[in-house]
C-alpha atoms as a PDB file:
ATOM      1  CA  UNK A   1     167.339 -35.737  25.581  1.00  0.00           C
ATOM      2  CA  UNK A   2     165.002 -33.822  24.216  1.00  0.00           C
ATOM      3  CA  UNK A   3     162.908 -36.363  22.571  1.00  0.00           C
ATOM      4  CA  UNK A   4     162.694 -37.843  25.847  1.00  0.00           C
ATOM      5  CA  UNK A   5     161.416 -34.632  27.223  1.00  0.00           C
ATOM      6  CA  UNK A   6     158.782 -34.212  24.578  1.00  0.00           C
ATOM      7  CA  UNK A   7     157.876 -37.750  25.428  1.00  0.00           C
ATOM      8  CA  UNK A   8     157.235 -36.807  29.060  1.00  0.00           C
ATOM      9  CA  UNK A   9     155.543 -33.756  28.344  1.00  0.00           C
ATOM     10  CA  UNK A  10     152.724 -35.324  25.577  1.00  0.00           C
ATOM     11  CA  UNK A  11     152.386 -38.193  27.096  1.00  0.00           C
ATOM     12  CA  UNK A  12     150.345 -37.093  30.028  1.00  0.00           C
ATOM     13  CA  UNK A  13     149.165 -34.648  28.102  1.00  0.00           C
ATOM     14  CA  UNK A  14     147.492 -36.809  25.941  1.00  0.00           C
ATOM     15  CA  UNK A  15     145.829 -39.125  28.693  1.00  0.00           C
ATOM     16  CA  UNK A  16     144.621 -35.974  30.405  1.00  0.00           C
ATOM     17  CA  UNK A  17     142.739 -34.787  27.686  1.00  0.00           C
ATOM     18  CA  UNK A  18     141.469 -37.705  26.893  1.00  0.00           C
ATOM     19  CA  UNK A  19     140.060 -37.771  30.615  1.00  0.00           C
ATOM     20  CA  UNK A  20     139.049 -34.987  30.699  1.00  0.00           C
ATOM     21  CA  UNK A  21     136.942 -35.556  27.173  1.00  0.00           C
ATOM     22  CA  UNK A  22     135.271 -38.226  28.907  1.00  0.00           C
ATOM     23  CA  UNK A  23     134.245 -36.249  32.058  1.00  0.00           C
ATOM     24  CA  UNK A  24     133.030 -33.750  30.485  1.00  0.00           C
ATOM     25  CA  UNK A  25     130.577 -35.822  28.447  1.00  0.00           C
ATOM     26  CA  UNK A  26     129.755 -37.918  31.289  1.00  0.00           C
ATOM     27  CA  UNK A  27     128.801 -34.436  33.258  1.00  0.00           C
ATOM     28  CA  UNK A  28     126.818 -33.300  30.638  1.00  0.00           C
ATOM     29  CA  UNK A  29     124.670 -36.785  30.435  1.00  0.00           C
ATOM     30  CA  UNK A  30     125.289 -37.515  26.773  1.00  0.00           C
ATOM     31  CA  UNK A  31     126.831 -40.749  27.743  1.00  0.00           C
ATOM     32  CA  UNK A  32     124.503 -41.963  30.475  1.00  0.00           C
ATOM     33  CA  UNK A  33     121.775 -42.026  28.132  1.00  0.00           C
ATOM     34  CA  UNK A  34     120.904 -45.319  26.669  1.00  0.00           C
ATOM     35  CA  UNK A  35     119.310 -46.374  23.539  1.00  0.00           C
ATOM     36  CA  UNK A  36     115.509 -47.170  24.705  1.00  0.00           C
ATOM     37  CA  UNK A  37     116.001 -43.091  25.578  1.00  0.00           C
ATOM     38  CA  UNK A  38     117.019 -41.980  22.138  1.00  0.00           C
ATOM     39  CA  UNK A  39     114.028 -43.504  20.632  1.00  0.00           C
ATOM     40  CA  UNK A  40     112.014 -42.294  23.238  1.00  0.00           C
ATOM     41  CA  UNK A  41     113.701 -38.150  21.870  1.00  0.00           C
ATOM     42  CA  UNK A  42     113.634 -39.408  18.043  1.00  0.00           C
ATOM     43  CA  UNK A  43     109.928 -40.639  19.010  1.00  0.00           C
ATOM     44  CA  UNK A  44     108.997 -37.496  20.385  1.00  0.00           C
ATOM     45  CA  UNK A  45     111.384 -35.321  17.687  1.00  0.00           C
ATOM     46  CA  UNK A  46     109.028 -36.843  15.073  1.00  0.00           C
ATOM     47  CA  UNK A  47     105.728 -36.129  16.562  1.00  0.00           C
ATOM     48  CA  UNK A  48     106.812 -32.416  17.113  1.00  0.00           C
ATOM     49  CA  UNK A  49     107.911 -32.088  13.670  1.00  0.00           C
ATOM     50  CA  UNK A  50     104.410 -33.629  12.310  1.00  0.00           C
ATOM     51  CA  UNK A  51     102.628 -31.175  14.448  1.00  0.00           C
ATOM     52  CA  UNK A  52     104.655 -28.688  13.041  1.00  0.00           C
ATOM     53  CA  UNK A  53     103.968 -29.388   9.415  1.00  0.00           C
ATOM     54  CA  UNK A  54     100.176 -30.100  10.230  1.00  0.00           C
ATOM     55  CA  UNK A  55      99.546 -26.592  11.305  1.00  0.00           C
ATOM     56  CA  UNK A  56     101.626 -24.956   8.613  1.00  0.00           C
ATOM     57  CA  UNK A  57      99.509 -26.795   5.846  1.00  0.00           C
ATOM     58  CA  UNK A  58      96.409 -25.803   7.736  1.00  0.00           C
ATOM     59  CA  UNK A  59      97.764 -21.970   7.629  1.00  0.00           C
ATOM     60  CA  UNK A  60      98.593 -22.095   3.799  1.00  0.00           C
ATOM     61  CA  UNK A  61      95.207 -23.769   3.286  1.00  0.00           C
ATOM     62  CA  UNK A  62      93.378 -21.288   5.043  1.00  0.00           C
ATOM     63  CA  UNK A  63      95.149 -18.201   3.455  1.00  0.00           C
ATOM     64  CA  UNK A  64      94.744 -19.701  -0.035  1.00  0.00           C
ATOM     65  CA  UNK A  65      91.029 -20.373   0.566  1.00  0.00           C
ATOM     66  CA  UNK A  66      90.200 -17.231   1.549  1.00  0.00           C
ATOM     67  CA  UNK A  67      92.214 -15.625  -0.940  1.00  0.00           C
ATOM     68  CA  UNK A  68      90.094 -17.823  -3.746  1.00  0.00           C
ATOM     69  CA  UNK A  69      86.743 -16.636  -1.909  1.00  0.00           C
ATOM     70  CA  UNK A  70      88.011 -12.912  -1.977  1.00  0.00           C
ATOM     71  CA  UNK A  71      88.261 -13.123  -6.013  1.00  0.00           C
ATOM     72  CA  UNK A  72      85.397 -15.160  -6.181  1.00  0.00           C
ATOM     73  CA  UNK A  73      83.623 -12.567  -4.786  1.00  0.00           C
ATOM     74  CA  UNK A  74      85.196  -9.657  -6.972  1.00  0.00           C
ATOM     75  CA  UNK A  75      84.299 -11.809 -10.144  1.00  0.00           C
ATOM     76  CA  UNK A  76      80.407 -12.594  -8.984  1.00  0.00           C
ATOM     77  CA  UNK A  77      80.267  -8.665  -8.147  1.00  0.00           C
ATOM     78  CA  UNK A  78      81.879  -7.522 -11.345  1.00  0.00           C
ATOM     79  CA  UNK A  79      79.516  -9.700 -13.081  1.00  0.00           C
ATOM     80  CA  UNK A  80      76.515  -8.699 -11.161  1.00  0.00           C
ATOM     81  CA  UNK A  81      77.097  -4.732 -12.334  1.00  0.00           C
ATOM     82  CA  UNK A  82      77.254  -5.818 -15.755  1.00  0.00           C
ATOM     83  CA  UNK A  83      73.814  -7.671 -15.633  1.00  0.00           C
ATOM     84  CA  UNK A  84      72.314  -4.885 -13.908  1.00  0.00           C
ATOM     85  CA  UNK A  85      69.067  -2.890 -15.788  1.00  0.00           C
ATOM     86  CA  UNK A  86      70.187   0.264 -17.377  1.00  0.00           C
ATOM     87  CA  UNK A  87      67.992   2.913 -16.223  1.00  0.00           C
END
């Protein structure tokens, strides 16, 4: 008897949520979309994450540049007092 009624209870209960799994996803789109879409998003994923790397590497360029032309600077001028005519 009462593996009969555990039967009857998990039994729907089972094919319910496995309905209702599959609604869900359905409502949410993940299952409507085909696979000529999820190249299109991979497509598109990859050109956002290029851009993205681009302008960090232009950033770190730029910082490091300037921070080369900054001691640059602070050499040539330490250099140019020591060259200077003593008075």
């Amino acid at each position: 008897m009462r593996k009969l009624f555990l039967r009857l209870l998990l039994v729907p209960l089972a094919i319910s949520t496995v309905f209702l799994s599959l609604t869900g996803r359905r409502a949410v789109g993940q299952d409507l979309q085909g696979p000529k879409q999820d190249m299109k998003d991979a497509g598109h994923d990859a050109t956002d994450a290029a851009r993205k790397t681009g302008r960090a590497t232009e950033k770190t360029t730029k910082k490091g540049v300037h921070k080369s032309a900054k001691a640059v600077n602070k050499g040539s001028r330490k250099v140019e007092r020591k060259t200077e005519p003593q008075p």
